[in-house]
N, C-alpha and C. Protein backbone atom coordinates (compact mmCIF):
# COMPACT_ATOMS: atom_id res chain seq x y z
N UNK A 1 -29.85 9.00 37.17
CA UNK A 1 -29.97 10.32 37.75
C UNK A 1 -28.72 11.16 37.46
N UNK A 2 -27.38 10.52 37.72
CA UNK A 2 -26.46 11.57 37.55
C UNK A 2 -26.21 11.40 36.23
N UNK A 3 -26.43 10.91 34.87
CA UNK A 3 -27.10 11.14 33.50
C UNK A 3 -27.52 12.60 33.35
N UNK A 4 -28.76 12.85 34.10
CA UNK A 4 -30.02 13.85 33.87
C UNK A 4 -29.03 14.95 34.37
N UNK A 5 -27.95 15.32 35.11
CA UNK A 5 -27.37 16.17 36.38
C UNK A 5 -26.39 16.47 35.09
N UNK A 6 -25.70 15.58 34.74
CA UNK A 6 -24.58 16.40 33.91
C UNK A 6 -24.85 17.06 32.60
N UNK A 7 -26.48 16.66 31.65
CA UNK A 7 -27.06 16.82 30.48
C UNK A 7 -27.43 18.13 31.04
N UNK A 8 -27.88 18.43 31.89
CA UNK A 8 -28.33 19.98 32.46
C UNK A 8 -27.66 20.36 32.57
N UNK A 9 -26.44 20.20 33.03
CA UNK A 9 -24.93 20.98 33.23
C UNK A 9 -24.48 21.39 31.99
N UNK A 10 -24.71 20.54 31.13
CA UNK A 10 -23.90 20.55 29.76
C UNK A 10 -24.54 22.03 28.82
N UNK A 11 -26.24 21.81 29.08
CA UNK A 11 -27.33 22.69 28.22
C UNK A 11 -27.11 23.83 29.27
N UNK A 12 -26.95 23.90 30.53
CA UNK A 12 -26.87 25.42 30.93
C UNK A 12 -25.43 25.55 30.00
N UNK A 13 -24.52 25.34 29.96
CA UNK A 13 -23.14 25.90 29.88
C UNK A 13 -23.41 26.25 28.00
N UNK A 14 -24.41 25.83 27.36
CA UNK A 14 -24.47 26.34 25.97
C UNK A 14 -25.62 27.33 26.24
N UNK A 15 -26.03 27.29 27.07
CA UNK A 15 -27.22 28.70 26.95
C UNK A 15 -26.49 30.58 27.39
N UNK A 16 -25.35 30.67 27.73
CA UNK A 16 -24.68 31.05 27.74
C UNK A 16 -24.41 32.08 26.67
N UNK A 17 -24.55 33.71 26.66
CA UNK A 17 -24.66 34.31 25.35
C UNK A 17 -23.10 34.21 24.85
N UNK A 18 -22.72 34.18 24.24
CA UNK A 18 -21.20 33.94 23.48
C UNK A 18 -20.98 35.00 22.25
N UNK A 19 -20.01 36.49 22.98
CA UNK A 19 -19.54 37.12 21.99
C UNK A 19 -18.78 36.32 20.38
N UNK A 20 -18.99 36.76 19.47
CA UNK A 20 -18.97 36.52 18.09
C UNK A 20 -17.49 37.31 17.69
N UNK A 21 -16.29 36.08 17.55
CA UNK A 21 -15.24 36.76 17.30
C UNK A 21 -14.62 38.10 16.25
N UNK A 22 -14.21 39.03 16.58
CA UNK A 22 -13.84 39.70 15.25
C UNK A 22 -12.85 39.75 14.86
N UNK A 23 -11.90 38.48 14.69
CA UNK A 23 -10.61 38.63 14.02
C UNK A 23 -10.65 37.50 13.50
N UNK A 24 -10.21 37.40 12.67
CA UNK A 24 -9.93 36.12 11.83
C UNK A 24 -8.31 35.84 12.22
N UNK A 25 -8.19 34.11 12.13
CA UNK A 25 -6.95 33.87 12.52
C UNK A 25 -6.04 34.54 11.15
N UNK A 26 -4.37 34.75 11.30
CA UNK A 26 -3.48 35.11 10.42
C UNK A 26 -3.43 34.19 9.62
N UNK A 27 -3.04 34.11 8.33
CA UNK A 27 -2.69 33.01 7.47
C UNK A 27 -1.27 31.98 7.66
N UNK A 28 -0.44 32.93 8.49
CA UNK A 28 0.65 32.01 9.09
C UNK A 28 0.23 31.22 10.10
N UNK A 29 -1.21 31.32 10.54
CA UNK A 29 -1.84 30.38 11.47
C UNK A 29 -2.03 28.89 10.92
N UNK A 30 -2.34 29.08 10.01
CA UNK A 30 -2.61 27.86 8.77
C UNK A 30 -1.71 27.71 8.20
N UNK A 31 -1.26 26.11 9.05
CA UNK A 31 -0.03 25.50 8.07
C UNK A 31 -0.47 24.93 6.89
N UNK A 32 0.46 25.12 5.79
CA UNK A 32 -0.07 24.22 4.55
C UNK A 32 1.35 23.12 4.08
N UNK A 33 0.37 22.45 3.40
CA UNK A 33 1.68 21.45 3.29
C UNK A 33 1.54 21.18 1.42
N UNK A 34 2.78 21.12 1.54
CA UNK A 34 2.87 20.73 -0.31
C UNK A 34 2.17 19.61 -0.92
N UNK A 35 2.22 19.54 -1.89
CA UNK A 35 1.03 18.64 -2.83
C UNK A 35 2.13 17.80 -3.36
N UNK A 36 1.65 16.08 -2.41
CA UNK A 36 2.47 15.04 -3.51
C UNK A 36 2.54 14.91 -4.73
N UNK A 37 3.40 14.37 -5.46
CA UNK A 37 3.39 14.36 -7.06
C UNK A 37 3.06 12.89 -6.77
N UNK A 38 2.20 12.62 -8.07
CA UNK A 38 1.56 11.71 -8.18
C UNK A 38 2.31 10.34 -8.41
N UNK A 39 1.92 9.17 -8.13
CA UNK A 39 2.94 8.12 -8.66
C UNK A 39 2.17 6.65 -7.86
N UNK A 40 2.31 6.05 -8.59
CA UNK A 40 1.64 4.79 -9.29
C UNK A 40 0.47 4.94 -9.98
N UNK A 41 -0.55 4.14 -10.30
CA UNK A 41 -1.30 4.16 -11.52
C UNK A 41 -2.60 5.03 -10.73
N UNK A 42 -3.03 6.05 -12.14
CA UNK A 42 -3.89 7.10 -11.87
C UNK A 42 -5.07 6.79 -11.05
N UNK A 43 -5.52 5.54 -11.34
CA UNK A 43 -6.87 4.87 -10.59
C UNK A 43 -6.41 4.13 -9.11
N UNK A 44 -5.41 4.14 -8.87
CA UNK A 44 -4.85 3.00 -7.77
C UNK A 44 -3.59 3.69 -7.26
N UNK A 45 -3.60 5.35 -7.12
CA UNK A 45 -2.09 5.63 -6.44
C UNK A 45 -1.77 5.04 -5.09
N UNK A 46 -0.44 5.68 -4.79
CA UNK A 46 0.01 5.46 -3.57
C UNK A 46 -0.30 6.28 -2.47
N UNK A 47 -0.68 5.60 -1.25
CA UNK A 47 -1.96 6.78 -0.68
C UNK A 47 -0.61 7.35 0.27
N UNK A 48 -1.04 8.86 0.85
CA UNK A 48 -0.75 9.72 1.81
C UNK A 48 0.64 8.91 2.46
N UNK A 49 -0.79 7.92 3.25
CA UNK A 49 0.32 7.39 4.92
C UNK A 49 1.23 6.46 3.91
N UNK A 50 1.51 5.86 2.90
CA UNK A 50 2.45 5.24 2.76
C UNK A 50 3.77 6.38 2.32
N UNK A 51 3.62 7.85 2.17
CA UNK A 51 4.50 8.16 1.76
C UNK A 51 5.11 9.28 2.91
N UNK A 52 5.14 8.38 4.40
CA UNK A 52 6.21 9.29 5.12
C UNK A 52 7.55 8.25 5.54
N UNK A 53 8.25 9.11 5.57
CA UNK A 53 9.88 8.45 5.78
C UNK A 53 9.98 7.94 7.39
N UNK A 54 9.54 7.17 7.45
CA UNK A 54 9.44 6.43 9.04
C UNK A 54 8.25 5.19 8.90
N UNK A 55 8.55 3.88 10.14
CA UNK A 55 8.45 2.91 10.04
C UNK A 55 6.78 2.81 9.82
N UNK A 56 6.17 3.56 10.08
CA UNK A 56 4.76 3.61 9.66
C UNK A 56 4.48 4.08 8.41
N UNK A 57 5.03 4.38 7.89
CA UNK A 57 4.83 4.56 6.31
C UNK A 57 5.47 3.44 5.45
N UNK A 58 6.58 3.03 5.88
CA UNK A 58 6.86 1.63 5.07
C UNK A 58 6.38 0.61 5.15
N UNK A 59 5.94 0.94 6.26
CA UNK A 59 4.66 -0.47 6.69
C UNK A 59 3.10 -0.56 5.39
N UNK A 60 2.87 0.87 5.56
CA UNK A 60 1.58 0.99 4.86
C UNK A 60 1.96 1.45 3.51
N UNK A 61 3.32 1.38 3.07
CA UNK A 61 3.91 1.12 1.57
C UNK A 61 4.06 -0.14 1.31
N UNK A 62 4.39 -1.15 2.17
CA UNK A 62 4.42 -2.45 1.71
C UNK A 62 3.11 -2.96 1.69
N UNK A 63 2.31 -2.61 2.75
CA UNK A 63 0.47 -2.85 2.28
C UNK A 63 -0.04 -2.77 1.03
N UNK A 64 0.58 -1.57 0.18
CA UNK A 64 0.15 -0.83 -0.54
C UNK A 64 0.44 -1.42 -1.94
N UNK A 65 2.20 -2.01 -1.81
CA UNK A 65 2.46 -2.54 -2.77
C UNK A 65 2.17 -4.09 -2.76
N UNK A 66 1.97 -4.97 -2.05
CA UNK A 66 0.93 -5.94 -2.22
C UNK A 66 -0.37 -6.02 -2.34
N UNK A 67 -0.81 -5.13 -2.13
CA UNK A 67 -2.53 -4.72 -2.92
C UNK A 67 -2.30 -4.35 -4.44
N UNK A 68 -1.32 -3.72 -5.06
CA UNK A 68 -0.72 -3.43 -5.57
C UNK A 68 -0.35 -4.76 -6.95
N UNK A 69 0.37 -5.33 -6.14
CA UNK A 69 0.50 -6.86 -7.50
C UNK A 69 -0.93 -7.55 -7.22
N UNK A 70 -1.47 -7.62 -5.84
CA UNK A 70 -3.06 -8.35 -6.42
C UNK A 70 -3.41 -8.09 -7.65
N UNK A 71 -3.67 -6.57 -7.86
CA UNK A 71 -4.37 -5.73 -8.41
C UNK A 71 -3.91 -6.01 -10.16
N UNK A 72 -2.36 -5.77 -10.12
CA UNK A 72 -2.04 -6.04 -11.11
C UNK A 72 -2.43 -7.22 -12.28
N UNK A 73 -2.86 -8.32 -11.58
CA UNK A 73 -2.76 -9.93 -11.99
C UNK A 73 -4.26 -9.49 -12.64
N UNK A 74 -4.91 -8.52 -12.22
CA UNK A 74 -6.05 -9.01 -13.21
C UNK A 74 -6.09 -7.75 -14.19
N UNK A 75 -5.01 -6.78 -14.43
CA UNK A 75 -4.48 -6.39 -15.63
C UNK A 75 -4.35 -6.50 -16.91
N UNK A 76 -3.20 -7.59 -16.85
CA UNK A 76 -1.87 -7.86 -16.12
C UNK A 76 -1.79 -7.29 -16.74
N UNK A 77 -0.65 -6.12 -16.12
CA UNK A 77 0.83 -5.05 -16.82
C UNK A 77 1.84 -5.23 -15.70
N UNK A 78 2.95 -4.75 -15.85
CA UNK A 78 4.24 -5.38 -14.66
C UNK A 78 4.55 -3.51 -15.12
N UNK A 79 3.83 -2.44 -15.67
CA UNK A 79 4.71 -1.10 -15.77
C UNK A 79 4.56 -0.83 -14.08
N UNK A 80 3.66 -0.22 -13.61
CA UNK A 80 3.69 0.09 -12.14
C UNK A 80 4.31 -0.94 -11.08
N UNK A 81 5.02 -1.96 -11.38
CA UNK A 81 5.50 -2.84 -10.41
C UNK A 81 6.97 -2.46 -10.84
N UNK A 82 7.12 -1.93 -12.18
CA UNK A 82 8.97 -1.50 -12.56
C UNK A 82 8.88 -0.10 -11.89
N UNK A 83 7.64 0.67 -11.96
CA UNK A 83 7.55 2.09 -11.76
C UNK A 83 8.49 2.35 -9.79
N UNK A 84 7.72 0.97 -9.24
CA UNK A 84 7.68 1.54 -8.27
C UNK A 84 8.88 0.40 -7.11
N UNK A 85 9.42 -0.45 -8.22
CA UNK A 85 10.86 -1.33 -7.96
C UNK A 85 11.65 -1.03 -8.88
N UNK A 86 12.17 -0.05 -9.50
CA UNK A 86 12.89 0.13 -10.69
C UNK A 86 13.89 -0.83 -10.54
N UNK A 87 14.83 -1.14 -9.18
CA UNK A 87 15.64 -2.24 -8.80
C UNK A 87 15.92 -3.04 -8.01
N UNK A 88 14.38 -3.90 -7.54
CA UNK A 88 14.06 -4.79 -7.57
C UNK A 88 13.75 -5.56 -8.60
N UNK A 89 15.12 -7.29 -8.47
CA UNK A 89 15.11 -7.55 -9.37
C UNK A 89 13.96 -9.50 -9.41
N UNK A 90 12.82 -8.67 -8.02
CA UNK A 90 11.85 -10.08 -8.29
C UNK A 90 10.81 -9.23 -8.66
N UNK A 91 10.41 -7.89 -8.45
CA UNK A 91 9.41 -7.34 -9.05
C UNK A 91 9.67 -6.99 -10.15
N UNK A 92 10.65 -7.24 -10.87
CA UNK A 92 11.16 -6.85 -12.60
C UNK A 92 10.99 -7.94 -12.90
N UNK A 93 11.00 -9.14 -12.54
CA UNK A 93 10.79 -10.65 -13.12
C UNK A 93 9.37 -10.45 -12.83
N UNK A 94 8.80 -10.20 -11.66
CA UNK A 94 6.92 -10.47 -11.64
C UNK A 94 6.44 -9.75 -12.92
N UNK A 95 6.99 -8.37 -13.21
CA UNK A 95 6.33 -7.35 -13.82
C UNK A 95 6.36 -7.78 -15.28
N UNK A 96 7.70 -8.70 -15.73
CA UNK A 96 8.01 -9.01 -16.96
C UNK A 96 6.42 -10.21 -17.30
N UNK A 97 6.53 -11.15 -16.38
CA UNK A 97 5.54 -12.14 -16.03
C UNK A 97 3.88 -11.30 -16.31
N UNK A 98 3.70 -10.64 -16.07
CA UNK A 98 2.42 -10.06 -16.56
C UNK A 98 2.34 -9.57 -17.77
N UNK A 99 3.49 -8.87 -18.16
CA UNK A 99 3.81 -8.48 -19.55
C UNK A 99 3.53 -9.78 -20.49
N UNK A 100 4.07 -10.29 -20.57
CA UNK A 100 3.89 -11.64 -21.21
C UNK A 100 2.88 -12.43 -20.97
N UNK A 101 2.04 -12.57 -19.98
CA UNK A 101 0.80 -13.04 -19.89
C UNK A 101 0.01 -12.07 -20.18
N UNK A 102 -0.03 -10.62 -20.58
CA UNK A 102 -0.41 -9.60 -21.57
C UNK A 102 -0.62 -9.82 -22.71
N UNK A 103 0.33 -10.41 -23.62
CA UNK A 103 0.51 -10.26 -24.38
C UNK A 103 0.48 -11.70 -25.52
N UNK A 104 0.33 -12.74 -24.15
CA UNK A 104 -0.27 -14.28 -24.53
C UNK A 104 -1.94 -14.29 -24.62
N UNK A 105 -2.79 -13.01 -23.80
CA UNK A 105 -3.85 -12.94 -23.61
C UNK A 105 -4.20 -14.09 -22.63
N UNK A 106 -3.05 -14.49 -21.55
CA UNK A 106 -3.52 -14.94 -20.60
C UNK A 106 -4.07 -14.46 -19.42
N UNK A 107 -4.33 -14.60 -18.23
CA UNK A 107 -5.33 -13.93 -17.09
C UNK A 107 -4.49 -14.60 -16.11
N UNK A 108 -4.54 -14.42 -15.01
CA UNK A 108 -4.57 -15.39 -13.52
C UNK A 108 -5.84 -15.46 -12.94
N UNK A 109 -5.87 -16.09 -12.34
CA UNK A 109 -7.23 -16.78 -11.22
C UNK A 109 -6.81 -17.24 -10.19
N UNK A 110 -7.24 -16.22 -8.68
CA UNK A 110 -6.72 -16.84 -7.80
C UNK A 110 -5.21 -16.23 -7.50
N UNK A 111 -4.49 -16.97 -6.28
CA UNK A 111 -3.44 -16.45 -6.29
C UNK A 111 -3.08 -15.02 -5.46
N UNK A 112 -4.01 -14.87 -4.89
CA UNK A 112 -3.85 -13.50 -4.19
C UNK A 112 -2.95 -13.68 -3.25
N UNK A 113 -2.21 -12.56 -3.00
CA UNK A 113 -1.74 -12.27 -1.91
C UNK A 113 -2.28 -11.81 -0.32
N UNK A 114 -1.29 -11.77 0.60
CA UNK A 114 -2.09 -11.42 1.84
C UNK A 114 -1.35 -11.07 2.86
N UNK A 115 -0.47 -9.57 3.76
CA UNK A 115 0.14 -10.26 5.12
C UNK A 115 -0.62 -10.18 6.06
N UNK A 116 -0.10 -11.64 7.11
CA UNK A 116 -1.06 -11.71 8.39
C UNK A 116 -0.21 -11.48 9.38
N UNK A 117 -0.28 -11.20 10.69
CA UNK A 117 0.59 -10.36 11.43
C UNK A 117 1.38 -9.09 11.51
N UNK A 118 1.99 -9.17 12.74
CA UNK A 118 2.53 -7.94 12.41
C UNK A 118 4.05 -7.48 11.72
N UNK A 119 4.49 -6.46 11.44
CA UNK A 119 5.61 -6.10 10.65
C UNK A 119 6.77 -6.23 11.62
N UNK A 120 8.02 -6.62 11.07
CA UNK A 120 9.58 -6.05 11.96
C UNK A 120 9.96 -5.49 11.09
N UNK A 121 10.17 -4.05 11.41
CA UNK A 121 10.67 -3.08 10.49
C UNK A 121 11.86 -2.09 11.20
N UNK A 122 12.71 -2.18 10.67
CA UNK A 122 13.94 -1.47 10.58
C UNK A 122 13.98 -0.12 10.02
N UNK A 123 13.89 1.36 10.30
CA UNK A 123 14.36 2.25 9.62
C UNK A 123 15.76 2.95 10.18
N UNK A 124 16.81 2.91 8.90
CA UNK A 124 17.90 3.87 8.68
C UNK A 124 17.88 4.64 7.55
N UNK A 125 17.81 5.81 8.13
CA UNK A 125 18.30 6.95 7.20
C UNK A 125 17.11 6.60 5.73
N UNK A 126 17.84 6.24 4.60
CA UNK A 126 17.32 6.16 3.52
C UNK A 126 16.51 4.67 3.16
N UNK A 127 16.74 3.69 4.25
CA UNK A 127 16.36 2.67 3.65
C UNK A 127 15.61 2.22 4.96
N UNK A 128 14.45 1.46 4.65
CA UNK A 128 13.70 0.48 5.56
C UNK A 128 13.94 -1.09 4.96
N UNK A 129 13.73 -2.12 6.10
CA UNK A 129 13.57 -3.10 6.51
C UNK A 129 12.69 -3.81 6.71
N UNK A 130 11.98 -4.28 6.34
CA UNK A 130 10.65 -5.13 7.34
C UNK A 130 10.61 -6.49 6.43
N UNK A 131 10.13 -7.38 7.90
CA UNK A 131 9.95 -8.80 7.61
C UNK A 131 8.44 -8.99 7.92
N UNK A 132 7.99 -10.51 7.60
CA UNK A 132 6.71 -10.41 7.81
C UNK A 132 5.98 -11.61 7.49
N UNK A 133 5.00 -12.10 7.68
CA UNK A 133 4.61 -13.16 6.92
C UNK A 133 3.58 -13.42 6.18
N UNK A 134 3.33 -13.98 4.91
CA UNK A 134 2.87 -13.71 4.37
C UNK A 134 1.29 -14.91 3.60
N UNK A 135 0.09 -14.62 3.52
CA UNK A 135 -0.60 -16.29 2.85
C UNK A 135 -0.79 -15.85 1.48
N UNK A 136 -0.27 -16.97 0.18
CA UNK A 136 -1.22 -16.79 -0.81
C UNK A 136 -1.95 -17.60 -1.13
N UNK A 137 -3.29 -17.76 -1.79
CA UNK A 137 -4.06 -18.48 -1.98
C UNK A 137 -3.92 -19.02 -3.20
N UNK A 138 -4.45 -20.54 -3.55
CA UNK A 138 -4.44 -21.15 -4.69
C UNK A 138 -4.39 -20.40 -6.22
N UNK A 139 -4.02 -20.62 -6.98
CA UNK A 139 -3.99 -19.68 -8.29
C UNK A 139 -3.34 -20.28 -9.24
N UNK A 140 -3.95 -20.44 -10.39
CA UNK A 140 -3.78 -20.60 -11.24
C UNK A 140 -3.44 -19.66 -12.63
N UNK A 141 -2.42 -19.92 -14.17
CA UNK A 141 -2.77 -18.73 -14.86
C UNK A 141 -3.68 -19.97 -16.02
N UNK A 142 -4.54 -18.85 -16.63
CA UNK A 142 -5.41 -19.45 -17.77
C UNK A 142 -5.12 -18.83 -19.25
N UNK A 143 -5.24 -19.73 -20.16
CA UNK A 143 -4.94 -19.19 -21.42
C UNK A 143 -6.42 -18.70 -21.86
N UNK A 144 -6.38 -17.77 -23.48
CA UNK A 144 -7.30 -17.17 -23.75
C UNK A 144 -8.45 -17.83 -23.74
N UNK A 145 -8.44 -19.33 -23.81
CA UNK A 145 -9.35 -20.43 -23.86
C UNK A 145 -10.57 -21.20 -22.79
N UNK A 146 -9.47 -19.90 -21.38
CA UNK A 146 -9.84 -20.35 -19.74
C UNK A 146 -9.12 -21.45 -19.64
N UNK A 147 -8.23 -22.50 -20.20
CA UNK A 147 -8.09 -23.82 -19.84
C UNK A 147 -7.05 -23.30 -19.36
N UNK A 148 -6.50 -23.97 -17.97
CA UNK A 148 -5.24 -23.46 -16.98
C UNK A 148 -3.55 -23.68 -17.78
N UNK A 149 -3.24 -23.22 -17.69
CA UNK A 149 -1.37 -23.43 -18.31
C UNK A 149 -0.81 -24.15 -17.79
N UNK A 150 -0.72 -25.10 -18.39
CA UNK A 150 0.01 -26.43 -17.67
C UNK A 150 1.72 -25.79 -16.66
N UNK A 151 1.68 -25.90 -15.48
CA UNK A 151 2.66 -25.89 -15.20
C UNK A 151 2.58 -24.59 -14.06
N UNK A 152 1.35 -23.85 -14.25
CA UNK A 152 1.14 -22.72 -13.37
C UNK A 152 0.50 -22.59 -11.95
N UNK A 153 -0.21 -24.31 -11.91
CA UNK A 153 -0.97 -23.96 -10.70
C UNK A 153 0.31 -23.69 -9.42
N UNK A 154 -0.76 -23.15 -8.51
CA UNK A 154 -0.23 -23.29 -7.17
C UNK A 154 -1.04 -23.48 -6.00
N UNK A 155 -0.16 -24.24 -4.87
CA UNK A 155 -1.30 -24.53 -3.99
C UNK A 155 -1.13 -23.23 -3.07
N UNK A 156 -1.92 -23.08 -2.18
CA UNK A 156 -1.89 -22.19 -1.25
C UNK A 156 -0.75 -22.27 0.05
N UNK A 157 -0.03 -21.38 0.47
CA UNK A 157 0.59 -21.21 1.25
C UNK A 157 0.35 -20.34 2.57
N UNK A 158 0.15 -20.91 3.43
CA UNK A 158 -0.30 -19.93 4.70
C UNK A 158 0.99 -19.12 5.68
N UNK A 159 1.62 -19.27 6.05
CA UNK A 159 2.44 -19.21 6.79
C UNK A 159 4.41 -18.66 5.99
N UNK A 160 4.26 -18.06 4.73
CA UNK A 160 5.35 -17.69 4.16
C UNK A 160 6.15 -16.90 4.94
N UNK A 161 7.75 -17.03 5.42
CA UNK A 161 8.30 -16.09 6.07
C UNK A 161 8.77 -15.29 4.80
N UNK A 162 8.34 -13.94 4.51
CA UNK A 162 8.90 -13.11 3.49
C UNK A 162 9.50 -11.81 4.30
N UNK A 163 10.04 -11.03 2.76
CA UNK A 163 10.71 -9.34 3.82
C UNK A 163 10.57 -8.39 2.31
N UNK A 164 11.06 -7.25 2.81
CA UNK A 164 10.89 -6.45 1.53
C UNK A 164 12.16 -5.09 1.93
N UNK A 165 12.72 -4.61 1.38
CA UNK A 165 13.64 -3.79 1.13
C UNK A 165 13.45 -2.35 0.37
N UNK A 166 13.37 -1.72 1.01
CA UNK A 166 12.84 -0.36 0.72
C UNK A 166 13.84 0.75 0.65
N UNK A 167 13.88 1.51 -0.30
CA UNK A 167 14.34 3.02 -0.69
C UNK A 167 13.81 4.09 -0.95
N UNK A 168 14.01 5.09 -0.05
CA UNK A 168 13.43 6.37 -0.13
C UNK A 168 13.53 7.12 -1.31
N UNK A 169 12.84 7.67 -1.63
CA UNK A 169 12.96 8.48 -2.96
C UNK A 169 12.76 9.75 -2.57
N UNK A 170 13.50 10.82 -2.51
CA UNK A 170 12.89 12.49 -2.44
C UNK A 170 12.65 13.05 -3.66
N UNK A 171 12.95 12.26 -4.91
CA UNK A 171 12.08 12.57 -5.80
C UNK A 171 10.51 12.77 -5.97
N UNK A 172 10.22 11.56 -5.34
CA UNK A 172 8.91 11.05 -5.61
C UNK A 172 8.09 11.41 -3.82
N UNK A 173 9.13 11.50 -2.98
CA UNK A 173 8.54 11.68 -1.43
C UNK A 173 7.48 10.62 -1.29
N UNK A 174 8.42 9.00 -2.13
CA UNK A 174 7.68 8.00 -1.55
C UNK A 174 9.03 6.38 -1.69
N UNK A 175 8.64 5.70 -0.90
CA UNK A 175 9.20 4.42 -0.73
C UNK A 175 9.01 3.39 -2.57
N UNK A 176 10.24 3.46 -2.32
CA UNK A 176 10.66 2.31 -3.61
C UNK A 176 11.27 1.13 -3.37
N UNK A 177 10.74 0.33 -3.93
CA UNK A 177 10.96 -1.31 -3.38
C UNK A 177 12.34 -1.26 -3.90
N UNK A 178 13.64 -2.15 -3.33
CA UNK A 178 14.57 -2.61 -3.30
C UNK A 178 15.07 -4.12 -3.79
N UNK A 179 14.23 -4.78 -2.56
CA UNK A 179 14.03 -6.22 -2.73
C UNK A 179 12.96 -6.65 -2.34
N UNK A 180 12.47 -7.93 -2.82
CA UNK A 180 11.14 -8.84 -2.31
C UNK A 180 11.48 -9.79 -2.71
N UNK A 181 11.04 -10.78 -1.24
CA UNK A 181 10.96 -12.64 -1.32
C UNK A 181 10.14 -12.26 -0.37
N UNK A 182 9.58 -13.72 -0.95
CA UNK A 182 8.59 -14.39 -0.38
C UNK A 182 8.50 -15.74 -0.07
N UNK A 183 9.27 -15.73 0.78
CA UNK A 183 9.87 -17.47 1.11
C UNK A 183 11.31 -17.53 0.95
C-alpha cells in the first residue's frame, strides 16, 4: 500500500505544467578539460583513471601495467614495456626478453600474471610506492616448433610479495614505472 501512495505522489508531482527554460547555461558553465596525449600502444592505451597523480591512479597504473606485460607475452615486443619503464631496469630486461623471443619466433604459454589483494601505496610529490601481492600461473616459452625451451618452464606461484616504483611524468600526465620485483 504505501508502494501505491508514493507512485501517486511521484506521477502527481510530474503532471505538473513546467515552464520551458529560456537561457541556455554560459559556456564558462562548462568545464572542459584537456585531451591526454596518447601513450602506450594504440590498441591497448593507458586508460583515464590510471593517469591522475594520486594513490588511485597508481594503483590503476600498476593494474594497467600488469595487464600490460600479460598482453605483451603473446606479442612479444618489450617496446611499450621500455616506453612506459624507460628506467626500470627489470622491465628493460623483461622487454629485452620478448625482443628476443621475437625474434627466435618463440611464443609463451601460460604464465600470466595477476594481483590479489589490496595495494599499500605511498604517494610523495613525484613518486608513488605500492606493495602488493602478486599470483602467476604456470608458463612455459615454446619454440617455433611448439616444443617448450628447455629451461623456461615455471611453476605457479600464488602468494608473491612484490612492489613497484613509480614516476610521474608531466610530460606524458601519466605514471612511469621506476622499479619492479616480484619476489
Amino acid at each position: 500500500m504505501a508502494a501505491v501512495v508514493v507512485g501517486a505522489a511521484l506521477l502527481t508531482g510530474c503532471s505538473e505544467k513546467q515552464e520551458a527554460s529560456e537561457t541556455l547555461p554560459s559556456s564558462s558553465a562548462a568545464e572542459t578539460s584537456e585531451e591526454l596525449p596518447e601513450i602506450g600502444p594504440a590498441d591497448f592505451p593507458v586508460p583515464d583513471e590510471a593517469r591522475t597523480k594520486d594513490a588511485s591512479g597508481a594503483e590503476a597504473f600498476v593494474l594497467y601495467y600488469v595487464e600490460l606485460l600479460n598482453r605483451q607475452q603473446a606479442v612479444p615486443t618489450g617496446e611499450a614495456l621500455r616506453d612506459l619503464g624507460p628506467e626500470c631496469q627489470e622491465c628493460l630486461r623483461i622487454a629485452q626478453n620478448l625482443d628476443e623471443s621475437k625474434a627466435a619466433s618463440r611464443r609463451y604459454e601460460g604464465g600470466e600474471l595477476a594481483i590479489v589483494g589490496e595495494f599499500g601505496t605511498a604517494v610523495t610529490g613525484e613518486s608513488a610506492n605500492l606493495s602488493f601481492i602478486a599470483r602467476i600461473e604456470a608458463g612455459v616459452e615454446l619454440d617455433a616448433s611448439g616444443s617448450p625451451v628447455p629451461g623456461t618452464e615455471a611453476v605457479p606461484l600464488d602468494r608473491l610479495p612484490s612492489a613497484a616504483s613509480l614516476m610521474w611524468s608531466n610530460a606524458d600526465h601519466c605514471w612511469l614505472v621506476e622499479g619492479l620485483n616480484f619476489g
